[in-house]
N, C-alpha and C. Protein backbone atom coordinates (compact mmCIF):
# COMPACT_ATOMS: atom_id res chain seq x y z
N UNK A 1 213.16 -107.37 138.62
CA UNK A 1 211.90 -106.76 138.99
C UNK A 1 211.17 -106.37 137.70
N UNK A 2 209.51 -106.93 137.83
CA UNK A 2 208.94 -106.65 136.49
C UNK A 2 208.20 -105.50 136.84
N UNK A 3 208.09 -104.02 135.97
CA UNK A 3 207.33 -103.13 135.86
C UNK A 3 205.93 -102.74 135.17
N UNK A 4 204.95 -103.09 135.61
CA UNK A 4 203.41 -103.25 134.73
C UNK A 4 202.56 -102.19 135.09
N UNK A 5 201.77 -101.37 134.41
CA UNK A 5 200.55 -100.66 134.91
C UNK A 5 199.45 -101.71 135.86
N UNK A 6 199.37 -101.17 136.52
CA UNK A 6 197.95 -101.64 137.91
C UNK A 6 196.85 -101.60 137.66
N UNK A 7 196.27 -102.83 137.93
CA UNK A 7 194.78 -103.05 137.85
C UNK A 7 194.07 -103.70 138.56
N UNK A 8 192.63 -103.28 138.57
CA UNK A 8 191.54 -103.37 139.86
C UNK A 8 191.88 -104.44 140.83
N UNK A 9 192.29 -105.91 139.93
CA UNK A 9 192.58 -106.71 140.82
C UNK A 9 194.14 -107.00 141.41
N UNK A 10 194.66 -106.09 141.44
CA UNK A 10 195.96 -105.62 142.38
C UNK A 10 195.75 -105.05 143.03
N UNK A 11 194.61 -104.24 143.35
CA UNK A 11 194.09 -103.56 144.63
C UNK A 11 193.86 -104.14 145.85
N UNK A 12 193.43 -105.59 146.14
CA UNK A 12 193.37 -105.77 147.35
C UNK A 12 195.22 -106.02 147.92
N UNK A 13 196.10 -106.35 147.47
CA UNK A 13 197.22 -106.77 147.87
C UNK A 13 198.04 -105.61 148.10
N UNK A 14 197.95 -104.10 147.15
CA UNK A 14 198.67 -103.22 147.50
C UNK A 14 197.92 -102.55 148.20
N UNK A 15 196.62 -102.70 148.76
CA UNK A 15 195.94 -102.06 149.71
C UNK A 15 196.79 -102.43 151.22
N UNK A 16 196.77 -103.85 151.09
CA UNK A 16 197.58 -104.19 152.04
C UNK A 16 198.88 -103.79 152.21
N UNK A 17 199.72 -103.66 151.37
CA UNK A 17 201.12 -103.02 151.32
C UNK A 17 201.23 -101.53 152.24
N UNK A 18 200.16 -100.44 151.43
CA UNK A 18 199.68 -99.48 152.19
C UNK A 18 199.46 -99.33 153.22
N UNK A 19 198.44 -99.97 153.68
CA UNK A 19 197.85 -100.30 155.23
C UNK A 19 199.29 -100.42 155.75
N UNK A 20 199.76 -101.50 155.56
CA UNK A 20 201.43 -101.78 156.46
C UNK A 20 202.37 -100.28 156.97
N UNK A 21 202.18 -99.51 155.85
CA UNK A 21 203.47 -98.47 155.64
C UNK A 21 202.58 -97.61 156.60
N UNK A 22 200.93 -97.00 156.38
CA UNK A 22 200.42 -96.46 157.17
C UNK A 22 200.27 -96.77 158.51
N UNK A 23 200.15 -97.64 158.99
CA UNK A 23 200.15 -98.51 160.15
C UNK A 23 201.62 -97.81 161.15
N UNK A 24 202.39 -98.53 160.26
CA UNK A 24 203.92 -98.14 160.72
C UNK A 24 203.77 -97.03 161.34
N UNK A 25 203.51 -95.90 160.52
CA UNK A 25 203.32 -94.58 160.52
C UNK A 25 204.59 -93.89 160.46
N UNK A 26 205.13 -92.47 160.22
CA UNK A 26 206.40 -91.56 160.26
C UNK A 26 206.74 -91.30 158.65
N UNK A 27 205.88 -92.18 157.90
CA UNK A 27 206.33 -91.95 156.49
C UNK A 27 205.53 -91.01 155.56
N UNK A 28 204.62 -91.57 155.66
CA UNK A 28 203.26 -90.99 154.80
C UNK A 28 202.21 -90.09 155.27
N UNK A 29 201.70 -89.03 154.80
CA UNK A 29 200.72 -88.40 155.28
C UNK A 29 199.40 -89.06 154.99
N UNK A 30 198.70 -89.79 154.81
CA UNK A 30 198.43 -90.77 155.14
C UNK A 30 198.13 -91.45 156.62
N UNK A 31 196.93 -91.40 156.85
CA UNK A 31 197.01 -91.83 158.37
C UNK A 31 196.22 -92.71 158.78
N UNK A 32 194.67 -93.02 157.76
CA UNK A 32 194.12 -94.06 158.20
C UNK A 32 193.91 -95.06 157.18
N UNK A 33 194.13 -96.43 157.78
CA UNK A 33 193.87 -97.41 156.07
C UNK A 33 192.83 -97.43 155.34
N UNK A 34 192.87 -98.09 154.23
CA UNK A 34 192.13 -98.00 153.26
C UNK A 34 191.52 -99.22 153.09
N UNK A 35 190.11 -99.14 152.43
CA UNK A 35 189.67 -100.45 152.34
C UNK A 35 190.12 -101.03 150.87
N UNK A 36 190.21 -101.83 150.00
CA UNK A 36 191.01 -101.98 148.89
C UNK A 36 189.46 -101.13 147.56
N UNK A 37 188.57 -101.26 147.80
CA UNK A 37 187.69 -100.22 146.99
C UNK A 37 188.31 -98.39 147.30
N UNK A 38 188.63 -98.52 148.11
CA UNK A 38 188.94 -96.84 148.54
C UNK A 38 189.86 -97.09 147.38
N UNK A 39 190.85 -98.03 147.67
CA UNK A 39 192.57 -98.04 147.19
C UNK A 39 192.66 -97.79 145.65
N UNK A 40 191.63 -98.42 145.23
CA UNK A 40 191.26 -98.21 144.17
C UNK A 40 190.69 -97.12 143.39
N UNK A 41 189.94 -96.69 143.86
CA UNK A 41 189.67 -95.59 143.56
C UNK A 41 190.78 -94.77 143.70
N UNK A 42 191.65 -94.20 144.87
CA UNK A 42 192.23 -93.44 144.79
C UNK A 42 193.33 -93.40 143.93
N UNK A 43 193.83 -94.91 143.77
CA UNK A 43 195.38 -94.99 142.86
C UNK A 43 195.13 -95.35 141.57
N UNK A 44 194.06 -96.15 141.35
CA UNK A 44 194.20 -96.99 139.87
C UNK A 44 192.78 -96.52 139.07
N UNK A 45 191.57 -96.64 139.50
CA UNK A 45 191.03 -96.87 138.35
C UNK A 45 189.69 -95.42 138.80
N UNK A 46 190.01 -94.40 139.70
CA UNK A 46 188.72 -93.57 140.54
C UNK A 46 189.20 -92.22 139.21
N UNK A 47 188.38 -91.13 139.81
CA UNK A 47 188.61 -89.68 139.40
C UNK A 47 189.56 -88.88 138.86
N UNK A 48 190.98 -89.40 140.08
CA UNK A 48 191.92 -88.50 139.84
C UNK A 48 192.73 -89.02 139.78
N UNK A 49 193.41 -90.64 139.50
CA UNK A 49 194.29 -91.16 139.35
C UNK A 49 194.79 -91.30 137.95
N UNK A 50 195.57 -90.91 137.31
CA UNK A 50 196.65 -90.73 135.49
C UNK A 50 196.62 -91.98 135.76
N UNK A 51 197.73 -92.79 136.35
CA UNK A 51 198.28 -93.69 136.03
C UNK A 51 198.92 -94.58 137.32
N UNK A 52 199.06 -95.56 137.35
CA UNK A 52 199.49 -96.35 138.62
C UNK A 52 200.45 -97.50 138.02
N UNK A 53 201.44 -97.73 137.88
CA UNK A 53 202.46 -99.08 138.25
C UNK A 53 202.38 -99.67 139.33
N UNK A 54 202.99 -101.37 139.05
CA UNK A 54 203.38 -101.74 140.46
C UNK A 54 204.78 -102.05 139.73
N UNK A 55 205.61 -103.19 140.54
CA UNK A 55 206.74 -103.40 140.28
C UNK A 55 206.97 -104.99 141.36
N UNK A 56 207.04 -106.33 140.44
CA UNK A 56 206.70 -107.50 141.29
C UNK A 56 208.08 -107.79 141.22
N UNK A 57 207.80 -108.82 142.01
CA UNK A 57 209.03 -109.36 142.18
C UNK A 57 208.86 -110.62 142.58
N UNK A 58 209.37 -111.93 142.84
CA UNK A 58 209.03 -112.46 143.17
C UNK A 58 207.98 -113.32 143.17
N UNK A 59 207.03 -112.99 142.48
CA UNK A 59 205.55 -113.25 142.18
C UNK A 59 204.54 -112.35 143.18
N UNK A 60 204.95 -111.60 143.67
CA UNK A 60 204.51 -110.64 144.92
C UNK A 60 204.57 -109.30 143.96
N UNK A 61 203.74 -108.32 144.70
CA UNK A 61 203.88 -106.53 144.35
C UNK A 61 204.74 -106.14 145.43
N UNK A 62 205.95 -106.05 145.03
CA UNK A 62 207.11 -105.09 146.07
C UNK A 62 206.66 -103.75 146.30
N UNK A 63 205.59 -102.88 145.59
CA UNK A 63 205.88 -101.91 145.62
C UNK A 63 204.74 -101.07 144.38
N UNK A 64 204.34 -100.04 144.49
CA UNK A 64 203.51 -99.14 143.29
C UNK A 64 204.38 -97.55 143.50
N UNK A 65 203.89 -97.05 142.56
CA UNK A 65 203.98 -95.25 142.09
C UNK A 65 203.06 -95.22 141.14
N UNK A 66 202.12 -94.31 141.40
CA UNK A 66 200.82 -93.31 140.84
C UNK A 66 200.77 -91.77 140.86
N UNK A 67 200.13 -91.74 139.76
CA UNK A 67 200.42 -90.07 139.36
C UNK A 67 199.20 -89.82 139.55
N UNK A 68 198.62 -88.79 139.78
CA UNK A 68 197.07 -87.94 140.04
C UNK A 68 197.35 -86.97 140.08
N UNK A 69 195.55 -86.48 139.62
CA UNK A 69 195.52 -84.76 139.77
C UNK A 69 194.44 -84.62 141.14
N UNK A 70 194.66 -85.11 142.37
CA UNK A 70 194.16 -84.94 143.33
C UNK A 70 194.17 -83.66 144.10
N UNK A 71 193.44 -82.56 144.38
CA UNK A 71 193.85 -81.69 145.06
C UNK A 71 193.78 -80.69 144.38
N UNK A 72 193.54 -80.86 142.78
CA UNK A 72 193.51 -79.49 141.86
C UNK A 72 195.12 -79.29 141.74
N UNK A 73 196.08 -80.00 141.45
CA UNK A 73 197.44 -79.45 141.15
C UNK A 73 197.08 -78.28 139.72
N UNK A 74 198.28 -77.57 139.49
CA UNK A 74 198.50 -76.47 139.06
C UNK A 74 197.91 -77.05 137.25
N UNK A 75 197.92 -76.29 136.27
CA UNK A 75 197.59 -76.90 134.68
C UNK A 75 199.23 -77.71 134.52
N UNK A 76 199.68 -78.61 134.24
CA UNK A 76 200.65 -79.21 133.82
C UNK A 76 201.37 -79.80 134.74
N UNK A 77 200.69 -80.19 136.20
CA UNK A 77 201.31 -80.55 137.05
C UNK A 77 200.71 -81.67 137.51
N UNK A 78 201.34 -83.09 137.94
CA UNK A 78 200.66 -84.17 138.67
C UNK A 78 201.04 -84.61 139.74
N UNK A 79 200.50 -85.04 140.30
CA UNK A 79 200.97 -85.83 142.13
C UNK A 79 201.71 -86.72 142.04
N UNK A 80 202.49 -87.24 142.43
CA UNK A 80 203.48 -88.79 142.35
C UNK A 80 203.39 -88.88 144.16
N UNK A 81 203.15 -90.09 143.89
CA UNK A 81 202.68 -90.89 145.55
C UNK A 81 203.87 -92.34 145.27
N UNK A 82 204.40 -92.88 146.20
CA UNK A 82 205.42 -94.27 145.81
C UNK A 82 205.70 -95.02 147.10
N UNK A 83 205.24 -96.00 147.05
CA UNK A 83 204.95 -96.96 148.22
C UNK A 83 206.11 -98.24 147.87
N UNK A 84 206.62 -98.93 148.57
CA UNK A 84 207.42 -99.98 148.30
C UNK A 84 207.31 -100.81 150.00
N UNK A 85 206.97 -101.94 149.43
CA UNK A 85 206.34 -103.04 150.85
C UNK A 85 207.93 -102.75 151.80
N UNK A 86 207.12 -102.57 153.43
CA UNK A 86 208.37 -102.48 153.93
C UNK A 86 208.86 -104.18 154.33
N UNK A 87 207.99 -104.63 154.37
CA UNK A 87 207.94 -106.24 155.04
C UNK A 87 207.80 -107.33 154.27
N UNK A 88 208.54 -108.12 153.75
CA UNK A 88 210.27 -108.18 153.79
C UNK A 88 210.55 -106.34 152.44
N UNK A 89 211.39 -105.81 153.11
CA UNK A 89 211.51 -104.86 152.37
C UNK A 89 212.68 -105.29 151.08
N UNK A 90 212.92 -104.74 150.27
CA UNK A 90 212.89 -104.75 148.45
C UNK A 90 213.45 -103.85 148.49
N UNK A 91 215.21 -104.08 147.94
CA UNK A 91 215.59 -102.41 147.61
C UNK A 91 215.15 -102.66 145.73
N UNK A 92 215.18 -101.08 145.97
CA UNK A 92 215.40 -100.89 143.73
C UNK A 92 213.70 -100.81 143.45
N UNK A 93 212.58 -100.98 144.21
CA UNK A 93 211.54 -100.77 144.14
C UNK A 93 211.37 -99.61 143.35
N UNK A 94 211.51 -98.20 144.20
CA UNK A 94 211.43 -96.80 143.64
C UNK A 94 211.77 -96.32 142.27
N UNK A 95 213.09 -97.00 142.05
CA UNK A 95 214.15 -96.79 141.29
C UNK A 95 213.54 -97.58 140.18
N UNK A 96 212.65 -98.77 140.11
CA UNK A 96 212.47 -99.42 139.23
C UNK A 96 211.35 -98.91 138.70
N UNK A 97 210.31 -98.35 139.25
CA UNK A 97 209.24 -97.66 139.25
C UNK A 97 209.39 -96.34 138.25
N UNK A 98 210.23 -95.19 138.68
CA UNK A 98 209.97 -94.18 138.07
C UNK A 98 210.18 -93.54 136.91
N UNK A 99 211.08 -94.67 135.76
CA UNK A 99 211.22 -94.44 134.11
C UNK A 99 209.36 -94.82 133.85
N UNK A 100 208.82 -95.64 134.24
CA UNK A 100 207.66 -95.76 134.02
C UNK A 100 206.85 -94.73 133.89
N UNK A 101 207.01 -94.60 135.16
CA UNK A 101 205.90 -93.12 135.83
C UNK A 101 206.70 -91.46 134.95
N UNK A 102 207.74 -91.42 134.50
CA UNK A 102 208.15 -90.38 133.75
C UNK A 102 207.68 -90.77 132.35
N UNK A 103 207.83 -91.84 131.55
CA UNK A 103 207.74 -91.78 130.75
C UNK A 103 205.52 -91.34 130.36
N UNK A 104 204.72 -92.19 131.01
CA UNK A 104 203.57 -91.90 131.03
C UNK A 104 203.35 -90.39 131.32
N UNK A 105 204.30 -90.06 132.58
CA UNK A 105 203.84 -88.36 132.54
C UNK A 105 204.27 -87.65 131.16
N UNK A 106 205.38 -87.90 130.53
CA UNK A 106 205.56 -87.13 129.36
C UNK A 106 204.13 -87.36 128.47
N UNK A 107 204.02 -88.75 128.47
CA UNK A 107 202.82 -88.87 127.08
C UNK A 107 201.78 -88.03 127.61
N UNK A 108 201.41 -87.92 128.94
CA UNK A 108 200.24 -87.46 129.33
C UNK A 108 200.38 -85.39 128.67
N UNK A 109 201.82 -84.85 128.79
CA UNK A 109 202.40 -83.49 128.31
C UNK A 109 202.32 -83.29 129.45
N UNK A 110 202.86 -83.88 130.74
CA UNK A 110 202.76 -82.84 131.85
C UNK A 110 204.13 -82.17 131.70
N UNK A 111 204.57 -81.46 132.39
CA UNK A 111 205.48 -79.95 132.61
C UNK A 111 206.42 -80.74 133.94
N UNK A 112 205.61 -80.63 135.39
CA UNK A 112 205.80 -81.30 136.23
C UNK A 112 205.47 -82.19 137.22
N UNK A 113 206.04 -82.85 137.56
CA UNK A 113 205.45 -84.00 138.39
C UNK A 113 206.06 -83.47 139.74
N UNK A 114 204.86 -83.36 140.89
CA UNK A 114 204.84 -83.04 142.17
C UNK A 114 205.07 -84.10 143.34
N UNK A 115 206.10 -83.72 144.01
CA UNK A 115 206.17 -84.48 145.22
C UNK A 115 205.82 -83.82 146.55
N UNK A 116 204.76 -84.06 147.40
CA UNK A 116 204.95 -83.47 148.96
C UNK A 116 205.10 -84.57 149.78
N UNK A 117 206.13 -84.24 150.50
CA UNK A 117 206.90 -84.75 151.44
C UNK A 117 206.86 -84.50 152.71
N UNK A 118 206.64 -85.65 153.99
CA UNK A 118 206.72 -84.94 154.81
C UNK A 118 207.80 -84.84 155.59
N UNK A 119 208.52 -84.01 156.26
CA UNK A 119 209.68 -83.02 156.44
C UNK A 119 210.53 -84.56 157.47
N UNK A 120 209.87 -85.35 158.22
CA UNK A 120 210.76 -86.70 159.16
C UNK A 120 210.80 -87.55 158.01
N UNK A 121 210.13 -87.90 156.94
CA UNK A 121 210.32 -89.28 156.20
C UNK A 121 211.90 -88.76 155.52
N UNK A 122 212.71 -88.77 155.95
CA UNK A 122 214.00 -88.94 155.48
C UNK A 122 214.44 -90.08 154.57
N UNK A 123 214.04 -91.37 154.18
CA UNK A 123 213.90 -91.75 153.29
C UNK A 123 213.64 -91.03 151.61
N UNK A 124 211.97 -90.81 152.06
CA UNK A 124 211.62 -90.30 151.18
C UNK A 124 212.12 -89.24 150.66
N UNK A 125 212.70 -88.13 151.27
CA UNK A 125 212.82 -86.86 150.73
C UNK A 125 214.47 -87.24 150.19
N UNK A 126 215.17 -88.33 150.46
CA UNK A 126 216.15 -88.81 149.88
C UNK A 126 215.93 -89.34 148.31
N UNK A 127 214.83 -90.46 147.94
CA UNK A 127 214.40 -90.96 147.06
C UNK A 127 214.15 -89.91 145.94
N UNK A 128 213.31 -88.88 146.66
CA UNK A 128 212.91 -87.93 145.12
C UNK A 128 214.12 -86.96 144.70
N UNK A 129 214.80 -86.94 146.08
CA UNK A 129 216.21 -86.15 145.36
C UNK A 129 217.13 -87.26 144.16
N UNK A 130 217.30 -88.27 144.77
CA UNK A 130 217.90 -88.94 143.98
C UNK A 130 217.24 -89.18 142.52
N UNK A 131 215.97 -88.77 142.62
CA UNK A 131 215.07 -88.98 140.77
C UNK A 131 215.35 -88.40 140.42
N UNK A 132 216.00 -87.05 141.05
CA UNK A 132 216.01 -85.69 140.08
C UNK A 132 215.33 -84.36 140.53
N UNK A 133 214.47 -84.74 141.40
CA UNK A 133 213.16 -83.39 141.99
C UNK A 133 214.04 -82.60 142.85
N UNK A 134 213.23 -81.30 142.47
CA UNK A 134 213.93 -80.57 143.08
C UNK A 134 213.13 -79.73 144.05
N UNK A 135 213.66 -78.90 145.17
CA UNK A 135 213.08 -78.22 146.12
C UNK A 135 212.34 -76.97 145.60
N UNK A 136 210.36 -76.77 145.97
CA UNK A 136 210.43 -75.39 145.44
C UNK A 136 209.37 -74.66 146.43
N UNK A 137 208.71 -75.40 147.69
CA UNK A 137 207.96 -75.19 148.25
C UNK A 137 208.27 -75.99 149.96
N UNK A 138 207.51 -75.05 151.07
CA UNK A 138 207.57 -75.97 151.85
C UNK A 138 206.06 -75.53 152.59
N UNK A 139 205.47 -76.64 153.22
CA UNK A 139 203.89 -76.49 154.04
C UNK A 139 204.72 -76.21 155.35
N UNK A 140 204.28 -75.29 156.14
CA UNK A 140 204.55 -75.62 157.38
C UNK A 140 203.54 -75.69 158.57
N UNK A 141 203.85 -76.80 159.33
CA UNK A 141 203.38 -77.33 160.53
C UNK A 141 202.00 -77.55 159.86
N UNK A 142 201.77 -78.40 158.89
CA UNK A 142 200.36 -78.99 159.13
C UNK A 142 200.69 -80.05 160.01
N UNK A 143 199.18 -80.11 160.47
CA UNK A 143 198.79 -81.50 161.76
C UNK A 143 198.72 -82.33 160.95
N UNK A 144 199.00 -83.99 161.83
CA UNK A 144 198.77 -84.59 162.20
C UNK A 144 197.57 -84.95 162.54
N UNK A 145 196.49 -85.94 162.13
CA UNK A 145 195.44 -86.43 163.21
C UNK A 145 195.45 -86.25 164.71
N UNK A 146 196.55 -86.53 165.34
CA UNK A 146 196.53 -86.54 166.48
C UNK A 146 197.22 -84.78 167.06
N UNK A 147 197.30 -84.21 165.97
CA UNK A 147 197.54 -82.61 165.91
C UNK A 147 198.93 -82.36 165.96
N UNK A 148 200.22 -83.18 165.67
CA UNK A 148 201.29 -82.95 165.56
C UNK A 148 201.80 -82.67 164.28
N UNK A 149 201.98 -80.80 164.61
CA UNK A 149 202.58 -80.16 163.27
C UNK A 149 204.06 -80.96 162.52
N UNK A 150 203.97 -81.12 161.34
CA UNK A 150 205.02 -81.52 160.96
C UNK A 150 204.78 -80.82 159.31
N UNK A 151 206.03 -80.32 158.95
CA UNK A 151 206.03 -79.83 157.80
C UNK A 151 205.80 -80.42 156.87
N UNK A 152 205.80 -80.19 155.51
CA UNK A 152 205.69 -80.57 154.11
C UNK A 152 206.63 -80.05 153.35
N UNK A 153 207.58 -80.79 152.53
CA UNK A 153 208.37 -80.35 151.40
C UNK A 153 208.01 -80.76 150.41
N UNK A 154 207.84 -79.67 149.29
CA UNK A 154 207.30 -79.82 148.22
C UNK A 154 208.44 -79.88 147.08
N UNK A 155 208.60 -80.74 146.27
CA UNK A 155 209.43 -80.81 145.25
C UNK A 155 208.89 -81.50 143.73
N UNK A 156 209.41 -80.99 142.56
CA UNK A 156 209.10 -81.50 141.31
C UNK A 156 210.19 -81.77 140.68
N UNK A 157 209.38 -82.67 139.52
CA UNK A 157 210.87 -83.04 138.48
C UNK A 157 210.24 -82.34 137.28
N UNK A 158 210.60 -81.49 136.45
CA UNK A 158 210.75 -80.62 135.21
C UNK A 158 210.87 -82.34 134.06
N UNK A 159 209.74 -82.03 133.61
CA UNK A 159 209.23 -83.09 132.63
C UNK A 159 209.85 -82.52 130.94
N UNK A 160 209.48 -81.43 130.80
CA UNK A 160 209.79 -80.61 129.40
C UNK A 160 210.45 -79.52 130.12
N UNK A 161 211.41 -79.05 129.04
CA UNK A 161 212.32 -77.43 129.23
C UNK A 161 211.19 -76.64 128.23
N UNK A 162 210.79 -75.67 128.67
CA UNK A 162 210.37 -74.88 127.48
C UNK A 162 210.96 -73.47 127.89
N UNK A 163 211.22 -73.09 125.98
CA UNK A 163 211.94 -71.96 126.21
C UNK A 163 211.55 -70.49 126.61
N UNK A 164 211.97 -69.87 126.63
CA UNK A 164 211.70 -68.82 127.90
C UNK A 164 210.78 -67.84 126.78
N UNK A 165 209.80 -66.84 127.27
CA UNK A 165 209.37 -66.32 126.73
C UNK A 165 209.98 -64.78 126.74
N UNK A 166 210.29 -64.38 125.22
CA UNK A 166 211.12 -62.94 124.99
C UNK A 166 209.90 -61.81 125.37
């Protein structure tokens, strides 16, 4: 699996990847698709997107992770979002993805990189444990579009140790 930063014209194909996983639905908060200009904007090249990988395979995009400051995260903190095509699904996607996405967050000096999770994607909240993130927040019962509360777990990975202040 090859690991590359993302660009404009990888947007219509992982738009599609997206769409799929959203479609599915149970994973992502995330609920309605995107047109590949939205996709763009939001992951690769708009406002609040740091940085975006994909990770091919095949001659195909198995899969992206993008960092943003969407939402106003905290001073030293970024979003990590990580999609991997479910159809034909690709293990090692995630896994191949996130020395990337750590190493860019260090250059960038972030502190931490933010995950929210939502509380059924059991996958997911498996994946960021296994990076390293750890538990420090939870949303509870936000809706759903269709108004079904489902929680949020919030977790980060500690980018720099800094030492404690005397």
């Amino acid at each position: 699996m090859h690991v590359r930063r993302a660009v404009a014209a990888d947007a219509q194909e992982l738009c599609g990847l997206l769409n799929e996983i959203i479609l599915a639905g149970g994973t992502t908060a995330l609920e309605t698709p995107l047109t590949a200009a939205e996709f763009a904007d939001w992951f690769i090249d708009g406002e609040f997107p740091l940085v975006c990988h994909v990770a091919e395979h095949d001659r195909s995009l198995a899969g992206f992770q993008s960092l943003s400051l969407y939402g106003d995260p905290p001073k030293g903190y970024a979003d990590i979002a990580t999609f991997a095509r479910i159809s034909p699904k690709i293990s090692g996607v995630g896994r191949a993805l996130f020395p990337a996405t750590r190493a860019a967050a260090e250059e960038l000096g972030l502190e931490f990189i933010n995950a929210t999770i939502r509380a059924d994607n059991v996958s997911g909240l498996a994946y960021y444990t296994k990076m390293g993130f750890e538990p420090y927040d939870r949303l509870i019962q936000v809706p759903l579009l269709d108004g079904t509360p489902i929680d949020r777990i919030k977790k980060r990975f500690r980018l720099h140790s800094r030492p404690a202040s005397s």
